[in-house]
Protein backbone atom coordinates (compact mmCIF):
# COMPACT_ATOMS: atom_id res chain seq x y z
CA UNK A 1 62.56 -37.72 -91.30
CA UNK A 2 64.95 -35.98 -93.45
CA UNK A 3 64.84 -33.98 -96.61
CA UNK A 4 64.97 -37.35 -98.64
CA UNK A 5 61.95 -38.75 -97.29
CA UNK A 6 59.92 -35.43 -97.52
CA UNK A 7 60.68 -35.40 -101.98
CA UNK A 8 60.34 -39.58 -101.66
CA UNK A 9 56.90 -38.86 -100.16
CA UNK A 10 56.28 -35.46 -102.15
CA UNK A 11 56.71 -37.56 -105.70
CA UNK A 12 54.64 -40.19 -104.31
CA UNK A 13 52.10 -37.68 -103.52
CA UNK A 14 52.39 -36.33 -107.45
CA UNK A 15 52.55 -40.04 -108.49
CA UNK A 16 49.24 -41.32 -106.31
CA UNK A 17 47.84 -37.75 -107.76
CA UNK A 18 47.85 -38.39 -111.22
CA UNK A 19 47.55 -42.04 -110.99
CA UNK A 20 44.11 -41.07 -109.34
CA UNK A 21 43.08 -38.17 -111.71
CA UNK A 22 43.70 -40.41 -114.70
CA UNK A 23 41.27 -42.80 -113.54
CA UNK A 24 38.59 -40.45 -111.98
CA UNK A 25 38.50 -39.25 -115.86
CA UNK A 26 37.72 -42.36 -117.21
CA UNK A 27 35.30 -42.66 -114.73
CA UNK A 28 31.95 -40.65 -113.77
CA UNK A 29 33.02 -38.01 -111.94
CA UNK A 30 36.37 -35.99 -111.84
CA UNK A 31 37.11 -35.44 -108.16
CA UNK A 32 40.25 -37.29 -106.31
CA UNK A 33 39.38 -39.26 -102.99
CA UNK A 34 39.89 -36.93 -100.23
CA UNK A 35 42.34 -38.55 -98.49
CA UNK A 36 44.60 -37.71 -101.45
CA UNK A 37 43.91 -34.04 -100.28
CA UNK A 38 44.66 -35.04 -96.78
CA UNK A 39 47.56 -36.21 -97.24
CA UNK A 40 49.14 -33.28 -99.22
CA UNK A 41 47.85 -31.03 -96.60
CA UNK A 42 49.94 -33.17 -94.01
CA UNK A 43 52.74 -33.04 -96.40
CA UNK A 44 53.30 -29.64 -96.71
CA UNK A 45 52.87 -28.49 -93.31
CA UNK A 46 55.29 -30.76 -92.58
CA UNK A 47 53.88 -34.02 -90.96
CA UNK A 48 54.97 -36.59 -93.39
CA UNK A 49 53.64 -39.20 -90.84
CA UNK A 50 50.00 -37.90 -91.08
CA UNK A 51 50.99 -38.13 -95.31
CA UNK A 52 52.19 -41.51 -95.42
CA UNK A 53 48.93 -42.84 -93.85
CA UNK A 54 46.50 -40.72 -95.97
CA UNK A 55 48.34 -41.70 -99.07
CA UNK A 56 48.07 -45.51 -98.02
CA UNK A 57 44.00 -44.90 -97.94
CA UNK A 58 43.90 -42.83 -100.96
CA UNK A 59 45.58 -45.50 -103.02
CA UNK A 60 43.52 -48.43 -104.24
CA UNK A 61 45.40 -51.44 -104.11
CA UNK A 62 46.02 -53.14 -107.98
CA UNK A 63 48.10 -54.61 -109.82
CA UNK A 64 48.59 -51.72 -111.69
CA UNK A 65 49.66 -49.17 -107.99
CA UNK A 66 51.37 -52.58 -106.46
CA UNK A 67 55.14 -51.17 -107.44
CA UNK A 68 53.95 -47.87 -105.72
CA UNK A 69 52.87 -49.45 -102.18
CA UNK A 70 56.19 -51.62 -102.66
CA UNK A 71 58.32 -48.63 -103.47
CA UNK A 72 57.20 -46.32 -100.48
CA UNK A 73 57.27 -49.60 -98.33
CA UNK A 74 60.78 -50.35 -99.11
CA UNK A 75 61.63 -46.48 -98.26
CA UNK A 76 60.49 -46.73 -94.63
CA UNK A 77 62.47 -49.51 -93.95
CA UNK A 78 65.08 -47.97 -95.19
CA UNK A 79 64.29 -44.92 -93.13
CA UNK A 80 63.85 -46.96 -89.70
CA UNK A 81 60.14 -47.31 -90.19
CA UNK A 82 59.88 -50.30 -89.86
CA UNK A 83 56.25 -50.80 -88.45
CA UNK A 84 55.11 -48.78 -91.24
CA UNK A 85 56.37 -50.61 -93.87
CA UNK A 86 54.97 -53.46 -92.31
CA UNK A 87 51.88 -52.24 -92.39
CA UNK A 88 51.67 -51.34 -95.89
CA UNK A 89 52.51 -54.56 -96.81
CA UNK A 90 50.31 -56.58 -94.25
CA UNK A 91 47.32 -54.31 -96.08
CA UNK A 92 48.66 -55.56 -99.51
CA UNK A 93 48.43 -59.16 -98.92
CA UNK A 94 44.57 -58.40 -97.41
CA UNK A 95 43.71 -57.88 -100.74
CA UNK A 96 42.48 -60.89 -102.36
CA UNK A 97 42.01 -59.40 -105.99
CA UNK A 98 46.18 -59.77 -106.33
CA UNK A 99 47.49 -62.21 -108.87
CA UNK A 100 49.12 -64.51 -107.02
CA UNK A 101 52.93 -63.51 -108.44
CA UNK A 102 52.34 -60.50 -106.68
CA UNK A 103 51.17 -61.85 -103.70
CA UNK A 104 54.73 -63.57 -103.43
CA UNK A 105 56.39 -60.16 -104.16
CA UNK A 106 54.16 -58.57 -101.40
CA UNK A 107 54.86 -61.77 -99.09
CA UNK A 108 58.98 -61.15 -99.69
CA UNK A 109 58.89 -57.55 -98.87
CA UNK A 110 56.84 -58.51 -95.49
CA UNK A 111 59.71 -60.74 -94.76
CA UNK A 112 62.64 -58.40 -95.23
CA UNK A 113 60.58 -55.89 -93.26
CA UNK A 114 60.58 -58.55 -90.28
CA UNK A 115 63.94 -58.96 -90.80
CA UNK A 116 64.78 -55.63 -90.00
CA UNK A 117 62.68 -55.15 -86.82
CA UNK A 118 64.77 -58.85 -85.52
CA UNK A 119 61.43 -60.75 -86.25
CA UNK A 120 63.77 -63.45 -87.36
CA UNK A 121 60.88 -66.66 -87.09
CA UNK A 122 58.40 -64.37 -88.94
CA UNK A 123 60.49 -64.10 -91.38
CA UNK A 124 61.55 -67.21 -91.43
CA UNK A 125 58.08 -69.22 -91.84
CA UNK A 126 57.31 -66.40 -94.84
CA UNK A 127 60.67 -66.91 -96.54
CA UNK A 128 60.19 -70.99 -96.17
CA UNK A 129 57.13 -71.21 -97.99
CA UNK A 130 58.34 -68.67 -100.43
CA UNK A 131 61.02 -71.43 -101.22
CA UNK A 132 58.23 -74.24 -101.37
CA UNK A 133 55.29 -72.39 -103.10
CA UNK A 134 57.40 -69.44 -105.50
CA UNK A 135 59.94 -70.48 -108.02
CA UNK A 136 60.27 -66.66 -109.14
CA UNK A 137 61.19 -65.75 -105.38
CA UNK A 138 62.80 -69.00 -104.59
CA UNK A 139 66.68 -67.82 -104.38
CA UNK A 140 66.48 -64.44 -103.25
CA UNK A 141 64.18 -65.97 -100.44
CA UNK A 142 66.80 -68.88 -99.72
CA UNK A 143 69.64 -65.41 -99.96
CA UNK A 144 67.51 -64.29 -97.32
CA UNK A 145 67.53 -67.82 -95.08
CA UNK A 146 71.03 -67.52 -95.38
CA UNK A 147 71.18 -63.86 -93.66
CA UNK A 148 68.85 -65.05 -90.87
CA UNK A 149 70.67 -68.21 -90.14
CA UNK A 150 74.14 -66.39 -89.62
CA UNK A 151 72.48 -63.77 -87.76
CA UNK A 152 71.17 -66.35 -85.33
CA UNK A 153 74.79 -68.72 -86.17
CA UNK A 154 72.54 -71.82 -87.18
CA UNK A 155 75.31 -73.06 -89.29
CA UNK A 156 73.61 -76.52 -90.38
CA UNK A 157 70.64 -74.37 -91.15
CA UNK A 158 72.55 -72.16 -93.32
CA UNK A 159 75.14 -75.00 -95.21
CA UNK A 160 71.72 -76.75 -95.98
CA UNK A 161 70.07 -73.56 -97.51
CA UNK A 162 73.52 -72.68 -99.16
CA UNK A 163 74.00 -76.08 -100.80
CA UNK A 164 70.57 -75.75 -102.46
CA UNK A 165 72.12 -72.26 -103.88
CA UNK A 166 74.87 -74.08 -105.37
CA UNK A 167 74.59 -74.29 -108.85
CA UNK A 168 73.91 -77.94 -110.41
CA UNK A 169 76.28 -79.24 -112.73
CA UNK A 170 75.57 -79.08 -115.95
CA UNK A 171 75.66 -82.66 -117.73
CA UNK A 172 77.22 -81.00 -120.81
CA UNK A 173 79.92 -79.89 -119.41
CA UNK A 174 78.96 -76.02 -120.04
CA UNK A 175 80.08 -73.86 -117.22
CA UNK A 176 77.44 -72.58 -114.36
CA UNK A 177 76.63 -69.20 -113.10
CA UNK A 178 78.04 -68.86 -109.97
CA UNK A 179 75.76 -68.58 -107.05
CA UNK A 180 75.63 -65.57 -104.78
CA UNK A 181 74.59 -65.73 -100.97
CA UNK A 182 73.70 -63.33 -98.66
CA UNK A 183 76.18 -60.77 -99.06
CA UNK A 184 76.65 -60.99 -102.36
CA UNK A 185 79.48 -63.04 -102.44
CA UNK A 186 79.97 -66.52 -104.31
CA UNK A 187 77.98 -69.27 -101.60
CA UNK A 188 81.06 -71.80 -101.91
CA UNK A 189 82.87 -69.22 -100.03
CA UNK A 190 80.12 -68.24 -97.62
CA UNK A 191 79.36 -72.34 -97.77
CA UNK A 192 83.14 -73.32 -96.48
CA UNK A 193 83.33 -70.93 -93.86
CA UNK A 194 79.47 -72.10 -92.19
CA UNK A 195 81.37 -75.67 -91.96
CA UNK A 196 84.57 -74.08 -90.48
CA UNK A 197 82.24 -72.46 -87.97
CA UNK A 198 80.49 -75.63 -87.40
CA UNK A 199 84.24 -77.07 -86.70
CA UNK A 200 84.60 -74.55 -83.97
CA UNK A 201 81.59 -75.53 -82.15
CA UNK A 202 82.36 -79.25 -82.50
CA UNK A 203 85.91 -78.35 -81.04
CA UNK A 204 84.74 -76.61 -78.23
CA UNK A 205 82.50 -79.62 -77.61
CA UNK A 206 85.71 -81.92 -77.65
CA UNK A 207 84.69 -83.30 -81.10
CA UNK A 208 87.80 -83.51 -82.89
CA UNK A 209 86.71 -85.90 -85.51
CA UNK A 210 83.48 -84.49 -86.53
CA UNK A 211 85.35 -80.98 -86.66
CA UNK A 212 87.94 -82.48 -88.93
CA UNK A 213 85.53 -83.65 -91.04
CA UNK A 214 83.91 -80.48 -91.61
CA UNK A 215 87.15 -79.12 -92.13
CA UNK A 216 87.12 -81.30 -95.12
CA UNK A 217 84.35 -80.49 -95.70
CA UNK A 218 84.93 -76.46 -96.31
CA UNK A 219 87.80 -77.17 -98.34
CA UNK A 220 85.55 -79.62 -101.18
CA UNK A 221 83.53 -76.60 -100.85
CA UNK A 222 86.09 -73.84 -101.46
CA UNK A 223 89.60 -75.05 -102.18
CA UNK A 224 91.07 -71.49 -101.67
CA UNK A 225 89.55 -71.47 -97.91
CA UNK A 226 92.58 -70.05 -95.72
CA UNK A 227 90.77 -70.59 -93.00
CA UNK A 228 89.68 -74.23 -93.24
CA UNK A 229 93.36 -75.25 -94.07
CA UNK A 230 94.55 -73.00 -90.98
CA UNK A 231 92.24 -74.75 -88.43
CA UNK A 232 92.98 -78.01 -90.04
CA UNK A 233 96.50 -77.56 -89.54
CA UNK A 234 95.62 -76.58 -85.80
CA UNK A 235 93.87 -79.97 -85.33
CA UNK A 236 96.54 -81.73 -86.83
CA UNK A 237 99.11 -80.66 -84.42
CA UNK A 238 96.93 -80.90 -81.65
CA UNK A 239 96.15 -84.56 -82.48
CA UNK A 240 100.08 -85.32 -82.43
CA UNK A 241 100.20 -84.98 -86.37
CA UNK A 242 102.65 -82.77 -87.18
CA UNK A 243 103.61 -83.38 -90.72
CA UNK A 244 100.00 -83.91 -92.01
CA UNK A 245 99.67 -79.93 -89.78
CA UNK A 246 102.81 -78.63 -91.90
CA UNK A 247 101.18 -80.01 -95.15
CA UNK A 248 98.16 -78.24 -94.36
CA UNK A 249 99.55 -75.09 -92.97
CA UNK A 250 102.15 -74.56 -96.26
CA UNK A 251 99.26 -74.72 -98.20
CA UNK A 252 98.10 -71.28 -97.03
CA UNK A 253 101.34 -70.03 -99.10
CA UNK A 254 99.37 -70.98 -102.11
CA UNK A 255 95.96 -69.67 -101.08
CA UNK A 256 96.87 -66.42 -99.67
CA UNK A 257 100.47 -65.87 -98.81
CA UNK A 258 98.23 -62.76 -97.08
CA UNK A 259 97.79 -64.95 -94.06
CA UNK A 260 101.28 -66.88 -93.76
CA UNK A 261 102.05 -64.88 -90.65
CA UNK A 262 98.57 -66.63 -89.18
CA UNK A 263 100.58 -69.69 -89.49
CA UNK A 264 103.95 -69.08 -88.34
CA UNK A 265 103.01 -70.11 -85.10
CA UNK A 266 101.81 -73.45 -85.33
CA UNK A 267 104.05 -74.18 -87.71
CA UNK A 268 106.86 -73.14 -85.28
CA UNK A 269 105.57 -75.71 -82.62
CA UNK A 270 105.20 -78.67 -85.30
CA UNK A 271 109.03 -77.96 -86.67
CA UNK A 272 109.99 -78.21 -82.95
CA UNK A 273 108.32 -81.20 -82.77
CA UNK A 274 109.48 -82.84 -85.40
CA UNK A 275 113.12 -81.51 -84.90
CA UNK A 276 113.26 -79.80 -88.20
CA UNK A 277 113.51 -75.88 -87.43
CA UNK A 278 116.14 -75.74 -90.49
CA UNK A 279 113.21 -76.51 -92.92
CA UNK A 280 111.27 -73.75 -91.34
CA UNK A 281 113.80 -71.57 -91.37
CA UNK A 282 114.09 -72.53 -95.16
CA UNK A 283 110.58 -72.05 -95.54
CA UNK A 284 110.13 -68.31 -93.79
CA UNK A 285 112.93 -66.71 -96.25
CA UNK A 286 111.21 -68.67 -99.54
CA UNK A 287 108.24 -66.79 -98.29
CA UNK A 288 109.74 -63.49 -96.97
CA UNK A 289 111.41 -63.48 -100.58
CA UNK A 290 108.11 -63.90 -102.68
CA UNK A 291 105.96 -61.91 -100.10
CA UNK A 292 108.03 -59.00 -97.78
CA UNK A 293 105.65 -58.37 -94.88
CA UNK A 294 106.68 -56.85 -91.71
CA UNK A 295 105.53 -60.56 -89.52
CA UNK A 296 107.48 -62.21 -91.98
CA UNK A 297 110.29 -60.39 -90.82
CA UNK A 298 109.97 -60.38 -87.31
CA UNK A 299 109.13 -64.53 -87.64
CA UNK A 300 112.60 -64.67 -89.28
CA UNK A 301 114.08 -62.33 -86.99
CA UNK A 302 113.01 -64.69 -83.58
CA UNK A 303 113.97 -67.61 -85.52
CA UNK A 304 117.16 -66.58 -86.31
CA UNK A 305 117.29 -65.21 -82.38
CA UNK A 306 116.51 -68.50 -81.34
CA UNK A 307 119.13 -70.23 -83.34
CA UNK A 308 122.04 -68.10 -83.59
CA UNK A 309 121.16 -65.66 -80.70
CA UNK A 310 120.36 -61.90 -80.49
CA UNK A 311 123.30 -60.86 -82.71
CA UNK A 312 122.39 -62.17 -85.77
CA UNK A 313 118.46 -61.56 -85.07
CA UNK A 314 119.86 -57.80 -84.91
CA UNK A 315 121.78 -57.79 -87.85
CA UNK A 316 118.85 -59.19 -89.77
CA UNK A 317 116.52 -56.58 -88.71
CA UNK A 318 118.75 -53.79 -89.55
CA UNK A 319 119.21 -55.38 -93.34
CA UNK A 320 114.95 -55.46 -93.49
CA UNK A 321 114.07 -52.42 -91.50
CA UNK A 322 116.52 -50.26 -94.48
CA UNK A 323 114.44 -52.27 -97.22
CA UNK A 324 110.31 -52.26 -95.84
CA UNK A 325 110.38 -49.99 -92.84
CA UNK A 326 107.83 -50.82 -90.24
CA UNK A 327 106.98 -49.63 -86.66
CA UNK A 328 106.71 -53.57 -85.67
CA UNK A 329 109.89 -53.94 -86.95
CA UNK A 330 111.97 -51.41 -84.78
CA UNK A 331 110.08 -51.84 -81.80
CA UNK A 332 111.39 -55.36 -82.23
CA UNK A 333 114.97 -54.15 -83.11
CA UNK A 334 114.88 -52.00 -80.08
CA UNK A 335 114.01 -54.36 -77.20
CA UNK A 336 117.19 -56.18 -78.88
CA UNK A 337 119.16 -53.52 -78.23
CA UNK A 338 118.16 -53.06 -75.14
CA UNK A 339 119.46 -56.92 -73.96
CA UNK A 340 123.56 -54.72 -74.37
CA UNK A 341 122.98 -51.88 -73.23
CA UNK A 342 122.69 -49.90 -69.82
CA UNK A 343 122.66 -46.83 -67.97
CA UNK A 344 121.35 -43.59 -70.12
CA UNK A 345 121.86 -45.29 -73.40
CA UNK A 346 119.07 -47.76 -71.97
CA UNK A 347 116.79 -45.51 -70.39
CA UNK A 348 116.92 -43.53 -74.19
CA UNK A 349 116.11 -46.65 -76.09
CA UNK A 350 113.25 -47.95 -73.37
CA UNK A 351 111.71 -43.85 -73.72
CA UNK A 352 111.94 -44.74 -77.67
CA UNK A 353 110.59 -48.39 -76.97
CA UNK A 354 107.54 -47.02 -75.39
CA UNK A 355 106.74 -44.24 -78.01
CA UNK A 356 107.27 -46.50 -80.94
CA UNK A 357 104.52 -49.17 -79.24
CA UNK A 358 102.39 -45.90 -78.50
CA UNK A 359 102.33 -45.65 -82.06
CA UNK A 360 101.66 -49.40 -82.68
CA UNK A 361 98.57 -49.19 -80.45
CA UNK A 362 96.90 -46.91 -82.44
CA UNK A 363 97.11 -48.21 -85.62
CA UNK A 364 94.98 -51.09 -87.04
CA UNK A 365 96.64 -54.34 -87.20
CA UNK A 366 93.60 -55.99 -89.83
CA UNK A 367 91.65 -54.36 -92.37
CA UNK A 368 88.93 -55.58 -94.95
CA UNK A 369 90.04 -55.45 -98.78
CA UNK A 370 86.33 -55.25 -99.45
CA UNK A 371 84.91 -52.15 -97.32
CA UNK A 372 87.75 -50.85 -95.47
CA UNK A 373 87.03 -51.93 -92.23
CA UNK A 374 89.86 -51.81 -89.65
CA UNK A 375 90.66 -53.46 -86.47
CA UNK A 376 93.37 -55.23 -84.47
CA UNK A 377 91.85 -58.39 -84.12
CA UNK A 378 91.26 -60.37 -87.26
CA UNK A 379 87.47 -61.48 -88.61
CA UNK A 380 87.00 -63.84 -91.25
CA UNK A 381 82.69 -62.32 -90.83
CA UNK A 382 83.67 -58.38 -91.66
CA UNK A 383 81.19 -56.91 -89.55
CA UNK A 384 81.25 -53.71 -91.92
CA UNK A 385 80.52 -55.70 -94.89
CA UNK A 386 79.17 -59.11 -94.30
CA UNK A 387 81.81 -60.94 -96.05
CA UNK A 388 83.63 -63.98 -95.23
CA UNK A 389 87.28 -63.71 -95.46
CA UNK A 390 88.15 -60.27 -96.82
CA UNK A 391 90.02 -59.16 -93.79
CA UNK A 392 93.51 -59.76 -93.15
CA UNK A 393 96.54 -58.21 -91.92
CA UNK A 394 97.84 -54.54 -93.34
CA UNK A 395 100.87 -55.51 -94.69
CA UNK A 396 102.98 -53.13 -97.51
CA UNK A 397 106.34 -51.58 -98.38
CA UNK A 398 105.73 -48.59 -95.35
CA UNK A 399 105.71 -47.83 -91.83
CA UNK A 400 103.01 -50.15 -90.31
């Protein structure tokens, strides 16, 4: 235990102290229990583990030294102890004297403790009948359902507990308070991206109808969803629908032009299909005009390769690379330059090739916007934060 636990548990000791002389003066006699005395004698020698158990026995549970047992509960957890916290509140609720709001707050603070240890279906059973039998621990105990459902991905579990969250219309027209889940973010987000994980299972199943559906589903939910209209736009093309895959892959543009390189390459596969690459090519400089990211430019760059050949493709690059320099950028331009050249000029520009991707491989390629998190994979779950689509790719006018 650190420094903070040993004042945490020092105040507590001054707190249970005069808590206990206040009342022993109202009473008969003046003397404090002797487990008080026990347990500063364990404090300062140093043994705050010896302290935290006299202190428990010194202090009568009340209603009056409830927010005390609750407090230095909610610091072991903290802390990593766990099974201490437990206990303190297990020997709450075996008081029977408790109103019974209390009992509720005792019974909520036993379930987060079992959340921490991974006691997931203890804390589950406690949380449920929170929901049925406490309407002033109701949503913080259905917050809670939600965190133990995604923990154990039970995503119709958690879109049923996260449409009760949802805020009820008001009949006169006034506008509601918007709902947070788990994380602390608004539940229609959390909400759309449960179905768009449900869509993932259903795919892998071979369920392509259901998981459209609940693509639907997760945009009704949250019409700004990237990720629902991405996957939607995946299933489109996959079920030989390539304009209704464009229609829902351009909508990104208008979500989060953030994620348009996400999209590039279905949408490169649909245009091919449909034997329109002129409207994509259309489409990539609309959106390379409005947002300059380095994919942007290398999308534009192998379209232009593919269409007018390695020339132009070079030329393009140069243009760009002088305007939003990136390391993506002229490791592309490179391997271009490579295709006309030989001898030591080539062996130069492979040496340069290699360094530049050296570089590449150490930097991040996705970071959240909401705790910093970096990576080179993208998650739409930040596992820093807990938040549903904050991470996307590092784009900017620099060397990425």
């Amino acid at each position: 235990m650190n420094e903070l636990l040993m004042f945490a548990l020092l105040f507590a000791a001054i707190g249970i102290g005069w808590w206990l002389g206040r009342r022993s003066a109202t009473a008969a006699g003046p003397d404090l229990p002797g487990q008080y005395y026990k347990g500063l004698n364990y404090l300062l020698d140093g043994r705050p583990d010896g302290a935290v158990d006299a202190f428990i026995n010194a202090l009568e549970v009340n209603s009056e030294t409830l927010e005390t047992h609750i407090a230095l509960g909610n610091l072991l957890r903290k802390r990593g102890e766990v099974d201490r916290a437990i206990r303190i509140h297990q020997n709450l609720l075996a008081r029977p004297s408790l109103p019974r709001p209390q009992v509720h707050q005792a019974h909520l603070e036993l379930a987060r403790d079992y959340i921490s240890a991974g006691l997931f279906d203890r804390a589950e059973r406690l949380l449920r009948d929170l929901v049925k039998d406490s309407p002033e621990q109701r949503r913080a105990s259905q917050r809670h359902l939600l965190e133990i459902f995604q923990s154990e991905r039970d995503w119709a579990q958690a879109i049923e507990v996260a449409t009760a969250l949802l805020p009820r219309k008001s009949l006169l027209g006034a506008p509601a308070a918007v709902a947070r889940g788990a994380s602390a973010q608004p539940v229609a987000v959390a909400l759309a991206h449960y179905h768009c994980e449900l869509a993932n299972e259903l795919l892998a199943q071979g369920n392509v109808s259901d998981a459209h559906a609940q693509l639907l589903q997760a945009l009704a939910k949250d019409r700004q969803c990237v990720r629902a209209s991405i996957m939607l736009g995946q299933v489109e093309y996959q079920s030989g629908h390539y304009k209704q895959a464009v229609k829902a892959l351009r909508k990104v543009r208008q979500q989060d032009p953030d994620y348009i390189p996400e999209t590039i390459p279905t949408l490169r596969d649909c245009y091919r299909e449909l034997g329109d690459q002129r409207a994509l090519r259309q489409y990539l400089e609309e959106c390379l005009q409005a947002n300059p990211t380095a994919p942007l430019v290398l999308a534009v760059a192998d379209d232009l390769r593919e269409t007018d050949g390695d020339e132009a493709a070079v030329s393009f690059l140069s243009e760009q690379l002088a305007r939003y320099p990136s390391l993506r950028g002229l490791s592309r331009l490179i391997g271009l330059q490579m295709q006309n050249t030989e001898g030591s000029i080539r062996n130069n520009l492979t040496l340069l090739e290699l360094l530049v991707d050296r570089l590449i491989a150490e930097r991040p390629t996705y970071r959240c916007g909401h705790c910093g998190f970096a990576g080179r994979q993208l998650h739409w779950f930040c596992p820093g934060c807990k938040h549903w689509g904050t991470v996307k790719s590092i784009r900017g006018n620099r060397v990425d």
